[in-house]
Protein backbone atom coordinates (compact mmCIF):
# COMPACT_ATOMS: atom_id res chain seq x y z
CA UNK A 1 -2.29 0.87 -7.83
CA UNK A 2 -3.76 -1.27 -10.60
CA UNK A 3 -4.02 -4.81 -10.50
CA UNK A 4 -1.57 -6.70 -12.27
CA UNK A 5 -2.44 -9.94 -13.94
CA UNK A 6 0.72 -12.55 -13.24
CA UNK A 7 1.33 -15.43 -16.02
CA UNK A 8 1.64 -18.51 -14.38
CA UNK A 9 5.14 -19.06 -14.15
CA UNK A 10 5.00 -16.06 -11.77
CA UNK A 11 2.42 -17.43 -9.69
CA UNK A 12 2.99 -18.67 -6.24
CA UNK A 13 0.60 -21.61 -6.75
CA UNK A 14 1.60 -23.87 -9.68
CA UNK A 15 -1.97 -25.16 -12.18
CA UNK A 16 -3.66 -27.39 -10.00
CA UNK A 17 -4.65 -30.33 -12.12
CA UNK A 18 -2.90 -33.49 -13.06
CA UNK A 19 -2.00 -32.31 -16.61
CA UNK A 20 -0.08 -29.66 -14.52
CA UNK A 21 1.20 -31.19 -11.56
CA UNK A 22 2.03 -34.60 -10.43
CA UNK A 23 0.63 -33.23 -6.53
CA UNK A 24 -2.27 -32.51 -8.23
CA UNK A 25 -4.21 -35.38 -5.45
CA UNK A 26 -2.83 -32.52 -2.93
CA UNK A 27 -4.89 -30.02 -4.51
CA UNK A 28 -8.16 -32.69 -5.13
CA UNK A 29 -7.99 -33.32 -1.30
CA UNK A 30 -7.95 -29.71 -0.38
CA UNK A 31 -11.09 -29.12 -2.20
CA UNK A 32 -12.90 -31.83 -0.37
CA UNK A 33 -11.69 -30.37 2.67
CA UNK A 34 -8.60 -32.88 3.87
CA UNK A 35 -5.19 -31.84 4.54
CA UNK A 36 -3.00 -34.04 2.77
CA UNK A 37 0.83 -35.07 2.09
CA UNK A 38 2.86 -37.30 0.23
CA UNK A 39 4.71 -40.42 2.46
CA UNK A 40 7.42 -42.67 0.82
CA UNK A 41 6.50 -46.34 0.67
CA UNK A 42 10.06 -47.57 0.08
CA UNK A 43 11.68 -45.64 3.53
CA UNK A 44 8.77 -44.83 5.33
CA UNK A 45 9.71 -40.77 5.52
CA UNK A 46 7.00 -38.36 6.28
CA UNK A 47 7.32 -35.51 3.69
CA UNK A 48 6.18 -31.81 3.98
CA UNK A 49 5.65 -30.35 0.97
CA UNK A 50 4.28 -33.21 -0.97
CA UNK A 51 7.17 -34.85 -3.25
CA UNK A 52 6.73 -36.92 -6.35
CA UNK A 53 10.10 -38.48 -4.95
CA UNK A 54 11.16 -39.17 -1.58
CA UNK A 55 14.77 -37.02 -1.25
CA UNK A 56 15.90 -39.52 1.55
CA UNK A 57 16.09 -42.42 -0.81
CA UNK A 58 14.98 -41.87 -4.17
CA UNK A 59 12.13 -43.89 -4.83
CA UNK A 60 9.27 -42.02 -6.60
CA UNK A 61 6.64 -44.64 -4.80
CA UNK A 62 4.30 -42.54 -2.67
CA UNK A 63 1.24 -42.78 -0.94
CA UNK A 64 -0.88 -39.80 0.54
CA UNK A 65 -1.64 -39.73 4.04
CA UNK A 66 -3.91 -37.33 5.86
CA UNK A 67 -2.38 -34.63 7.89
CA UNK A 68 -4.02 -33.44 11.47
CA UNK A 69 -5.70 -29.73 10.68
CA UNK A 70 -5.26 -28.79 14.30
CA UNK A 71 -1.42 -27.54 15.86
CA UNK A 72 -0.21 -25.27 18.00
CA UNK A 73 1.64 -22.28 16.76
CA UNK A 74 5.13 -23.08 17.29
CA UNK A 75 6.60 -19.05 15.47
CA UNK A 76 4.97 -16.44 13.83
CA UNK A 77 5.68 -13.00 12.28
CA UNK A 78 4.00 -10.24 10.42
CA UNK A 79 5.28 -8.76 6.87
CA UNK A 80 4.78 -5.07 6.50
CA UNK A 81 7.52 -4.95 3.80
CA UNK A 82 8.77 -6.93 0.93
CA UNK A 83 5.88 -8.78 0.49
CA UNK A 84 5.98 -11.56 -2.23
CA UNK A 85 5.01 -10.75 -5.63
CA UNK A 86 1.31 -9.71 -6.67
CA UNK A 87 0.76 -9.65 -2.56
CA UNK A 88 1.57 -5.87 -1.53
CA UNK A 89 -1.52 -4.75 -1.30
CA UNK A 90 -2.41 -7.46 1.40
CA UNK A 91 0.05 -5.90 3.83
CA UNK A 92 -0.04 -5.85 7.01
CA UNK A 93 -0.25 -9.94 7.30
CA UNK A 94 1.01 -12.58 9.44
CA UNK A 95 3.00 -15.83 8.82
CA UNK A 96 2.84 -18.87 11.26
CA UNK A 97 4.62 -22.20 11.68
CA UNK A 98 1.94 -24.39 13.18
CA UNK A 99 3.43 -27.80 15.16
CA UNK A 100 1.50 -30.23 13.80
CA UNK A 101 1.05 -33.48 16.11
CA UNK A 102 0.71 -37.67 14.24
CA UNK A 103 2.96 -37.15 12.01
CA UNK A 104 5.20 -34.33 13.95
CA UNK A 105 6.08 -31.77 11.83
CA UNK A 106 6.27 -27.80 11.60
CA UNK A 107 3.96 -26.33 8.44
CA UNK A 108 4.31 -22.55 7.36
CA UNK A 109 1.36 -20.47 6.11
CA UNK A 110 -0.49 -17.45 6.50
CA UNK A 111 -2.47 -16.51 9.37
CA UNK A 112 -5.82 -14.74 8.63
CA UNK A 113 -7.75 -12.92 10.86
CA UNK A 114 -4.92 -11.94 13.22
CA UNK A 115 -1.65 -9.46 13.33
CA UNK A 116 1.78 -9.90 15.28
CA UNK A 117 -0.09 -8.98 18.74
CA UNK A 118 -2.89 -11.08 18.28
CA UNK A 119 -0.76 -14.19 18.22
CA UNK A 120 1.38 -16.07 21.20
CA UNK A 121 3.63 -19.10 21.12
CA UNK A 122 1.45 -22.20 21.46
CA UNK A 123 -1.76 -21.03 21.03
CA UNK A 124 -3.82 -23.64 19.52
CA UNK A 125 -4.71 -23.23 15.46
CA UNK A 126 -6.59 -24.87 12.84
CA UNK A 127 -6.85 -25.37 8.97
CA UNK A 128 -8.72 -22.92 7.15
CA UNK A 129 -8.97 -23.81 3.20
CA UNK A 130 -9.74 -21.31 0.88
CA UNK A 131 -10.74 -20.69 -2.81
CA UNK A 132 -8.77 -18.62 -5.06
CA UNK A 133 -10.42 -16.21 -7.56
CA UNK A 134 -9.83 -18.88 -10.35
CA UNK A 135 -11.09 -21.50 -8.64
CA UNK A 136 -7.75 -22.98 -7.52
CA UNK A 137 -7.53 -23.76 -3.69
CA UNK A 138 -4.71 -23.18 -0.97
CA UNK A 139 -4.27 -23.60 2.82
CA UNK A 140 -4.32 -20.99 6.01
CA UNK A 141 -4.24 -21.12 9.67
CA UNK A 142 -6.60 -19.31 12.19
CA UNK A 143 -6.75 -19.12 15.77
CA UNK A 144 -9.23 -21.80 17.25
């Protein structure tokens, strides 16, 4: 199957920079290697994804906090099927919630390096930060 090249607006991870994004720090932190998010300064809320403005109370005054890069896998599943767009030919692959402790809070990603039986409720997983082909950067879990 050839490889199809998706415009942007089909991409699953928006331009990175801050002519592109007001999360853009998100991305900045990523590629120095720290796991960031966005916390509202007028409520106090925690927020996973990062936000521009806090949905609790409406201010659009953030700050960015660092996030642990250690959890414990709290669900997981693999997709065989039906995977997302420009990502069928990366089937087999698995998808984990990680429990994330100070702040508490549940993040979904991809696992790499491990399938459905490789993985079990609590097992302990860290950050793993990878480049893109274009240079742009995301976020994985692995198995400690």
């Amino acid at each position: 199957m050839p490889k199809i090249d998706l415009p942007y607006m089909l991409d699953f991870c928006p331009l990175q920079t801050e002519d592109f994004t007001r999360i853009h720090e998100f991305f900045t932190n990523l590629k120095e290697g720290k796991f960031t998010t966005t916390k509202c300064k007028s409520c106090g809320e925690i927020l996973w994804q990062p936000r521009v403005v806090c949905p609790h109370c409406n201010s659009d005054e953030m700050e960015w906090i660092d996030l642990p890069q250690e959890g414990k896998l709290f669900a997981f599943t693999e997709v065989f099927y039906g995977a997302p767009l420009g990502m069928e030919d990366d089937t087999p692959f698995s998808i984990g919630i990680v429990d994330l402790e100070d702040p508490k809070m549940k993040v979904l990603a991809r696992v790499d390096d491990a399938h459905y039986e490789d993985l079990e409720f609590g097992q302990e997983m860290k950050l793993k930060i990878i480049t893109l082909e274009d240079g742009r950067v995301w976020f994985r879990w692995v198995r400690k």
